[in-house]
PDB file of N, CA and C in Angstrom:
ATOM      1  N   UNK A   1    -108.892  60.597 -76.055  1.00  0.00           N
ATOM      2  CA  UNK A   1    -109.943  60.752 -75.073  1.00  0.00           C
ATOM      3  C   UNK A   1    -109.861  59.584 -74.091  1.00  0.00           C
ATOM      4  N   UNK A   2    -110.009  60.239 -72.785  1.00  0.00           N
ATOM      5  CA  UNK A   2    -110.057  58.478 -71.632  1.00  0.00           C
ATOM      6  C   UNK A   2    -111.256  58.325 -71.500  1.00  0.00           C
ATOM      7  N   UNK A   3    -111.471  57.195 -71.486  1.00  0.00           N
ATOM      8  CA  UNK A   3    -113.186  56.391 -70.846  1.00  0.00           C
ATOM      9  C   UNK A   3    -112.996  56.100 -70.180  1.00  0.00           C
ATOM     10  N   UNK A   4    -114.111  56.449 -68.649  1.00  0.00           N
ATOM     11  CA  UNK A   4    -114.073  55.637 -67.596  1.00  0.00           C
ATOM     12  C   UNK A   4    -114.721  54.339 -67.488  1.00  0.00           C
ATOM     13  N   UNK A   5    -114.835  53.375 -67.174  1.00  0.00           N
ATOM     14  CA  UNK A   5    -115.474  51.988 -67.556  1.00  0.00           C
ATOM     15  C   UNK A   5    -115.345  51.924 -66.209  1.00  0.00           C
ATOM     16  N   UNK A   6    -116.035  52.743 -65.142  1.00  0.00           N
ATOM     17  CA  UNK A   6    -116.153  52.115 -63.585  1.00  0.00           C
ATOM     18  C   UNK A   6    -117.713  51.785 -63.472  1.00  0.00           C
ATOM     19  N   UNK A   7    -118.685  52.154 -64.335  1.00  0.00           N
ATOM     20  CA  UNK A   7    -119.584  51.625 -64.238  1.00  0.00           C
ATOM     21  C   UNK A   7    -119.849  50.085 -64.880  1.00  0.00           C
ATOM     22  N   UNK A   8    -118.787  49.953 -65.859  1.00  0.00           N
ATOM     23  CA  UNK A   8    -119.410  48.548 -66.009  1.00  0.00           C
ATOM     24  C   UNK A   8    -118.403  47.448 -65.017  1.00  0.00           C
ATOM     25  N   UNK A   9    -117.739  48.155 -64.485  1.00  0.00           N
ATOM     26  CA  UNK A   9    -116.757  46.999 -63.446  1.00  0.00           C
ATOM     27  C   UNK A   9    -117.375  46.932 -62.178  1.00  0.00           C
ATOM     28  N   UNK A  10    -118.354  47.875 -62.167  1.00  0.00           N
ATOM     29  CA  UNK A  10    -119.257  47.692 -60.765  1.00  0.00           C
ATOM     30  C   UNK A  10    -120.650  46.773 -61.365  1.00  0.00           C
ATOM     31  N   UNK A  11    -120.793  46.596 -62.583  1.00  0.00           N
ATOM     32  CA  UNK A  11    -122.329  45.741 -63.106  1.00  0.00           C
ATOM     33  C   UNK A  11    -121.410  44.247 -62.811  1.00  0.00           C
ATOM     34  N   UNK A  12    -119.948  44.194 -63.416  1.00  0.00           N
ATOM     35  CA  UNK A  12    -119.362  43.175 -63.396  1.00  0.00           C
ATOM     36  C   UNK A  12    -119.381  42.296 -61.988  1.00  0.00           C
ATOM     37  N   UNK A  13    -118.684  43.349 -60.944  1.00  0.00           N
ATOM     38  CA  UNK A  13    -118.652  42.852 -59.618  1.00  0.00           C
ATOM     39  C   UNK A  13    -120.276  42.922 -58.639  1.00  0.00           C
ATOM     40  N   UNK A  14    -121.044  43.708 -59.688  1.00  0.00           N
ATOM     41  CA  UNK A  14    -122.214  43.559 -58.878  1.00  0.00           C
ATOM     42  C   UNK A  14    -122.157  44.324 -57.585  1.00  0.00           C
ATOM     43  N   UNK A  15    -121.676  45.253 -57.722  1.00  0.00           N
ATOM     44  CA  UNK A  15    -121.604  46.261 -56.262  1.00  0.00           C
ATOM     45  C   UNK A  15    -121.984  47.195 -56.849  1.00  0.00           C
ATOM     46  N   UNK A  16    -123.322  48.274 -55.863  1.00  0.00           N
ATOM     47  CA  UNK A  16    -123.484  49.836 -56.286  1.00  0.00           C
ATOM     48  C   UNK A  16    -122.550  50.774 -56.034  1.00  0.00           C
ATOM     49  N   UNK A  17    -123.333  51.743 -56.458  1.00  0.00           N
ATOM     50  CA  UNK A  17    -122.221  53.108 -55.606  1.00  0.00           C
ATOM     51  C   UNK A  17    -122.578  53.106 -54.804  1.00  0.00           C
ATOM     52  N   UNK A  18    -123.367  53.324 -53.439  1.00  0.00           N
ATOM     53  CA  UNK A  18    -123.147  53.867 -52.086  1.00  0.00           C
ATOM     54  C   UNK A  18    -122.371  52.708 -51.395  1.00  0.00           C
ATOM     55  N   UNK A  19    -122.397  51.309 -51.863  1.00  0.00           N
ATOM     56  CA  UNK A  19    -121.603  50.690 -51.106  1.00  0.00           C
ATOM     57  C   UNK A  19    -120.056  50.605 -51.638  1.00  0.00           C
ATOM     58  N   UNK A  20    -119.396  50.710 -52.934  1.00  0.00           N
ATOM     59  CA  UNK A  20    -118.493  50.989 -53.667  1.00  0.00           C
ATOM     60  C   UNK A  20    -117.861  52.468 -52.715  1.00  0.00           C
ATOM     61  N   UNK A  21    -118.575  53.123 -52.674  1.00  0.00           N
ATOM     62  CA  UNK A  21    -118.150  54.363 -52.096  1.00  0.00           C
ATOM     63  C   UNK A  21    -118.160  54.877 -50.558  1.00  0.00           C
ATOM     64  N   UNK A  22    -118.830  53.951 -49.780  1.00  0.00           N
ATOM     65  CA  UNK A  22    -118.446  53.189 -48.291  1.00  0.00           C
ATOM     66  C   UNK A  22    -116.652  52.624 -48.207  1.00  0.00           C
ATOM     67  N   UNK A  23    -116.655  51.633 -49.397  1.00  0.00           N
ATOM     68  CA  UNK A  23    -115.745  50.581 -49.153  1.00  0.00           C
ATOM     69  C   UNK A  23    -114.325  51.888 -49.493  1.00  0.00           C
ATOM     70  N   UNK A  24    -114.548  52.653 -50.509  1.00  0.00           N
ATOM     71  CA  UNK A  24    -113.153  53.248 -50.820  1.00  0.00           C
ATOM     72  C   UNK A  24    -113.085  54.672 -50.064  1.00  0.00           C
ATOM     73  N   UNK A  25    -113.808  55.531 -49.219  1.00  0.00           N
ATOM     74  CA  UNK A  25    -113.897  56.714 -48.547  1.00  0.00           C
ATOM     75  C   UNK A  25    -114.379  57.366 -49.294  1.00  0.00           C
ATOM     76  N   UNK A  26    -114.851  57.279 -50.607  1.00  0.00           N
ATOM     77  CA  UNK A  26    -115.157  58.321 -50.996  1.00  0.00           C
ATOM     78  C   UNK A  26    -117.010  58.530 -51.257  1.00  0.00           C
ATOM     79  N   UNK A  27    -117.112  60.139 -51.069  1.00  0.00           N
ATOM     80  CA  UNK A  27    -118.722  60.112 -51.482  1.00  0.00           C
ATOM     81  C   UNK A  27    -119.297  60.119 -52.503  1.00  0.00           C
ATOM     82  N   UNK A  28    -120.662  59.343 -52.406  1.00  0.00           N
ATOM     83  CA  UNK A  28    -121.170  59.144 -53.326  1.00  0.00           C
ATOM     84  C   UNK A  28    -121.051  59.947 -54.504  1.00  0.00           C
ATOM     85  N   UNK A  29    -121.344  61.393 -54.414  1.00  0.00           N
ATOM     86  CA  UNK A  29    -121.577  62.238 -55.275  1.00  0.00           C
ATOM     87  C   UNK A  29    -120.316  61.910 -56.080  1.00  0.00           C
ATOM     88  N   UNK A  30    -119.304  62.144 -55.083  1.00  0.00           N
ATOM     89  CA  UNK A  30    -117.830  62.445 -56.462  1.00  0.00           C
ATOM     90  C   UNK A  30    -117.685  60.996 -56.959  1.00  0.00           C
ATOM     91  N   UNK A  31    -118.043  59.905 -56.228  1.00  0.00           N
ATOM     92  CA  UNK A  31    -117.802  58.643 -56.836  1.00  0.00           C
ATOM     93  C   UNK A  31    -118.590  58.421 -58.539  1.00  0.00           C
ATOM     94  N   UNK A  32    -119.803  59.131 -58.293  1.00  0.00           N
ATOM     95  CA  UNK A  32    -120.804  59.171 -59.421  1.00  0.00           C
ATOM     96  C   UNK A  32    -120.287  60.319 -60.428  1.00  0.00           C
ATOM     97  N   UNK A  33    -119.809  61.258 -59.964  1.00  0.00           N
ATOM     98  CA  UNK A  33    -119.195  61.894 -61.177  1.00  0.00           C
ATOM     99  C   UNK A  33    -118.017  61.197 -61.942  1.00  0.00           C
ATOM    100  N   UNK A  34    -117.374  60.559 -60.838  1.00  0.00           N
ATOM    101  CA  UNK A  34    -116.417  59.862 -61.708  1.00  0.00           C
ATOM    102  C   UNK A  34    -116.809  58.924 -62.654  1.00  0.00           C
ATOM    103  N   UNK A  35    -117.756  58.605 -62.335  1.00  0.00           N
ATOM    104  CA  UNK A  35    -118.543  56.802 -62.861  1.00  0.00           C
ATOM    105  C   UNK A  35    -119.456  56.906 -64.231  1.00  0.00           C
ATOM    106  N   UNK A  36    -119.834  58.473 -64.402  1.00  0.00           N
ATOM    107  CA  UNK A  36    -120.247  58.745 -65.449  1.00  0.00           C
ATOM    108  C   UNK A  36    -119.424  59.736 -66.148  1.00  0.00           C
ATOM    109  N   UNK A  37    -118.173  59.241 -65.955  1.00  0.00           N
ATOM    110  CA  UNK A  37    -117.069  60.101 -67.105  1.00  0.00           C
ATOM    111  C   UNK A  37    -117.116  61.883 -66.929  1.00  0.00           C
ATOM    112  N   UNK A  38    -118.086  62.232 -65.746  1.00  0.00           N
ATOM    113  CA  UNK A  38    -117.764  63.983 -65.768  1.00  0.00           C
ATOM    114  C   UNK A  38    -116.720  64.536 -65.378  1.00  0.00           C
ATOM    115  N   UNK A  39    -115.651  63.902 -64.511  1.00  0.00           N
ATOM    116  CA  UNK A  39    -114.357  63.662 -63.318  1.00  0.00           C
ATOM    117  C   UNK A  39    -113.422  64.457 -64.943  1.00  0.00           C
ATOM    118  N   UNK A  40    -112.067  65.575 -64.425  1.00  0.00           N
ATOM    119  CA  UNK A  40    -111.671  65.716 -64.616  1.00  0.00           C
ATOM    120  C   UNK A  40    -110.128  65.169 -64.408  1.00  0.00           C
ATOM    121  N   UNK A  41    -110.144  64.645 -63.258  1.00  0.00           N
ATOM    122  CA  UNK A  41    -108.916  63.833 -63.032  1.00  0.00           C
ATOM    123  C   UNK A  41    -109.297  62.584 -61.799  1.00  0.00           C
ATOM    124  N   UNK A  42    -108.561  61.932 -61.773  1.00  0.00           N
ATOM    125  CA  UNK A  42    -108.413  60.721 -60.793  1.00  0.00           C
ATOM    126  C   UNK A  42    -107.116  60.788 -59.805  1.00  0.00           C
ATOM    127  N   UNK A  43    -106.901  60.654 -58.556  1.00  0.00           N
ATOM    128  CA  UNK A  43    -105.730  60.438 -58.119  1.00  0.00           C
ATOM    129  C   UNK A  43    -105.288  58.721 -57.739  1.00  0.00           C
ATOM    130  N   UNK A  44    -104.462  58.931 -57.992  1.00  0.00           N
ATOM    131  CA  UNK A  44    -103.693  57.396 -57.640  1.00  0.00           C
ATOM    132  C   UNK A  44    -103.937  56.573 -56.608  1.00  0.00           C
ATOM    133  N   UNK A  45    -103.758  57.296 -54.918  1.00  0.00           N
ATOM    134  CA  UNK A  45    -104.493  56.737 -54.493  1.00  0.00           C
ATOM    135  C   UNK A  45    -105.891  56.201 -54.448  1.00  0.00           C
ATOM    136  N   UNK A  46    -106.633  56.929 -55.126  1.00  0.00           N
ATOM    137  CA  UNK A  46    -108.393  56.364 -55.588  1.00  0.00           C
ATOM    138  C   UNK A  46    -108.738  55.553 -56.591  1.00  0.00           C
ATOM    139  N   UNK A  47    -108.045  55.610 -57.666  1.00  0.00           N
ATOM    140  CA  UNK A  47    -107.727  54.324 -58.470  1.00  0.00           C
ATOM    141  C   UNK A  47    -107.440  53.212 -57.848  1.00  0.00           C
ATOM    142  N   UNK A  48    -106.477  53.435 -56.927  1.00  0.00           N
ATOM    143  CA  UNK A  48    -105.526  52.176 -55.799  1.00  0.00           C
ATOM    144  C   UNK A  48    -106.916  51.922 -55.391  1.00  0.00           C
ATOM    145  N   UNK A  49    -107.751  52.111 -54.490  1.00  0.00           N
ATOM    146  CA  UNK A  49    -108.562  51.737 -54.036  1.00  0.00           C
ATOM    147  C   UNK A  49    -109.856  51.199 -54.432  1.00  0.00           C
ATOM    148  N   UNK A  50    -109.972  51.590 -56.147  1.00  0.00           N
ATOM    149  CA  UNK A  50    -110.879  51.055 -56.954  1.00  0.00           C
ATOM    150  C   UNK A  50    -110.518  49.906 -57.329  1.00  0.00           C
ATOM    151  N   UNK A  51    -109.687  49.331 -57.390  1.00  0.00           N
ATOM    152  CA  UNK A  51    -108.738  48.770 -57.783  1.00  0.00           C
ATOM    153  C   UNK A  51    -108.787  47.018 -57.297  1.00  0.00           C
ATOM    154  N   UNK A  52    -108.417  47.884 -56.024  1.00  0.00           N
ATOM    155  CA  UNK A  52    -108.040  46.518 -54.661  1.00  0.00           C
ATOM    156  C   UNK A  52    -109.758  46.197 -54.636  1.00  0.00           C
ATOM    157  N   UNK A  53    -110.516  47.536 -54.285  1.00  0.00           N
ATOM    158  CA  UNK A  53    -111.642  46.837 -54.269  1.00  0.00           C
ATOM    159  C   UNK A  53    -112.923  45.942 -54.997  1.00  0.00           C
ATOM    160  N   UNK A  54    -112.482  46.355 -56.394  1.00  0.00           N
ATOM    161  CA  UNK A  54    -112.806  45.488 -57.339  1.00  0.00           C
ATOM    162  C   UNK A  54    -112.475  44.487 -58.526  1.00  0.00           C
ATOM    163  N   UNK A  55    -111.139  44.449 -57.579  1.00  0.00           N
ATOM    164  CA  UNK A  55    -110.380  42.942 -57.709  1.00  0.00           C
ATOM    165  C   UNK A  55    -110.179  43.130 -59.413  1.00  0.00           C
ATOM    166  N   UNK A  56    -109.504  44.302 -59.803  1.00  0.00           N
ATOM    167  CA  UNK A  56    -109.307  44.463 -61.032  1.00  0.00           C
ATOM    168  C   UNK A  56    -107.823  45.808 -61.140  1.00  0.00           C
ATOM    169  N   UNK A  57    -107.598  45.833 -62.932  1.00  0.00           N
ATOM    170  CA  UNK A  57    -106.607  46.623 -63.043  1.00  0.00           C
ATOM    171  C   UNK A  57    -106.637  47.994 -63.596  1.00  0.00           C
ATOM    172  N   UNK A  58    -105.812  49.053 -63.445  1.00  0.00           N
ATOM    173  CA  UNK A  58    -106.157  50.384 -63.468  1.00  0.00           C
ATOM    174  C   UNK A  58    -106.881  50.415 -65.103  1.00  0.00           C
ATOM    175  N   UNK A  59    -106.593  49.350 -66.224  1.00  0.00           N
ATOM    176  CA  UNK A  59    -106.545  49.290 -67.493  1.00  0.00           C
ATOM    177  C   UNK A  59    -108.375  48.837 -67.528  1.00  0.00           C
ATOM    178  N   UNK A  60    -108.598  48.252 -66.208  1.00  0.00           N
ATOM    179  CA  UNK A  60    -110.034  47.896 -66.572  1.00  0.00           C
ATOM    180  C   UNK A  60    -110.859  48.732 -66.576  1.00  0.00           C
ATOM    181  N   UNK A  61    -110.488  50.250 -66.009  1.00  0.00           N
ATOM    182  CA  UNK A  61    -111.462  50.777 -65.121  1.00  0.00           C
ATOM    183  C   UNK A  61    -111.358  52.218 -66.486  1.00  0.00           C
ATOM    184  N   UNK A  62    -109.817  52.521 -66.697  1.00  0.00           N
ATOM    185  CA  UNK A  62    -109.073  53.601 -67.585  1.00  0.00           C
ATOM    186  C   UNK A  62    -108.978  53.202 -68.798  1.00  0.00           C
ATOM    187  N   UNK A  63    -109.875  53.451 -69.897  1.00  0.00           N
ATOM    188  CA  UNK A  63    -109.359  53.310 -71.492  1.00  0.00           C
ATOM    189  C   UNK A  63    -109.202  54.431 -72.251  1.00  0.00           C
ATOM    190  N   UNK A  64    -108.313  54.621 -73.167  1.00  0.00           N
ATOM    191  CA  UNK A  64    -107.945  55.655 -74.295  1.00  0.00           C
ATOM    192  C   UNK A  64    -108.548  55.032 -75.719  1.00  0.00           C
ATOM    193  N   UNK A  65    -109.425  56.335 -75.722  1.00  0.00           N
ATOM    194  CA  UNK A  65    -109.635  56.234 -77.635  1.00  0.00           C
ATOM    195  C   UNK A  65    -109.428  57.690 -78.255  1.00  0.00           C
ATOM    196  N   UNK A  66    -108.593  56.985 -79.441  1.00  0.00           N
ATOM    197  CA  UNK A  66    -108.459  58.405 -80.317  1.00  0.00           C
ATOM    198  C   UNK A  66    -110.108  58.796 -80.333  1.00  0.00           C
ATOM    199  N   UNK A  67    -110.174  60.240 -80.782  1.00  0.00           N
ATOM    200  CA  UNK A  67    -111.154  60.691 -80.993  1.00  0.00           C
ATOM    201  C   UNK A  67    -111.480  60.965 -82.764  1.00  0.00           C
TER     202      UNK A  67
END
């Protein structure tokens, strides 16, 4: 199973979503689906941009646990 952990890298950096989702193009809504793990996939470039913008690595944001 993947966990998304973009909500706690945004408590970390202290940025919300509407401004998180200003900074990378994307809207709020899909930013928040992603952020509460409903997102069925991610693309690379949007990771890239989660990324750069919160000064972190795809591993911070993407974790795997067996189920």
């Amino acid at each position: 199973m993947i966990i998304v952990n973009l909500d706690v890298m945004m408590a970390k950096r202290k940025i919300g979503l509407a401004a998180l989702a200003e900074c990378i193009g994307l809207t709020q809504a899909n930013l928040s689906i992603l952020k509460n793990g409903k997102g069925k996939a991610i693309r690379f470039s949007t990771l890239n941009q989660l990324c750069k913008e919160l000064e972190c690595q795809p591993g911070d944001i993407l974790e795997y646990r067996e189920e």
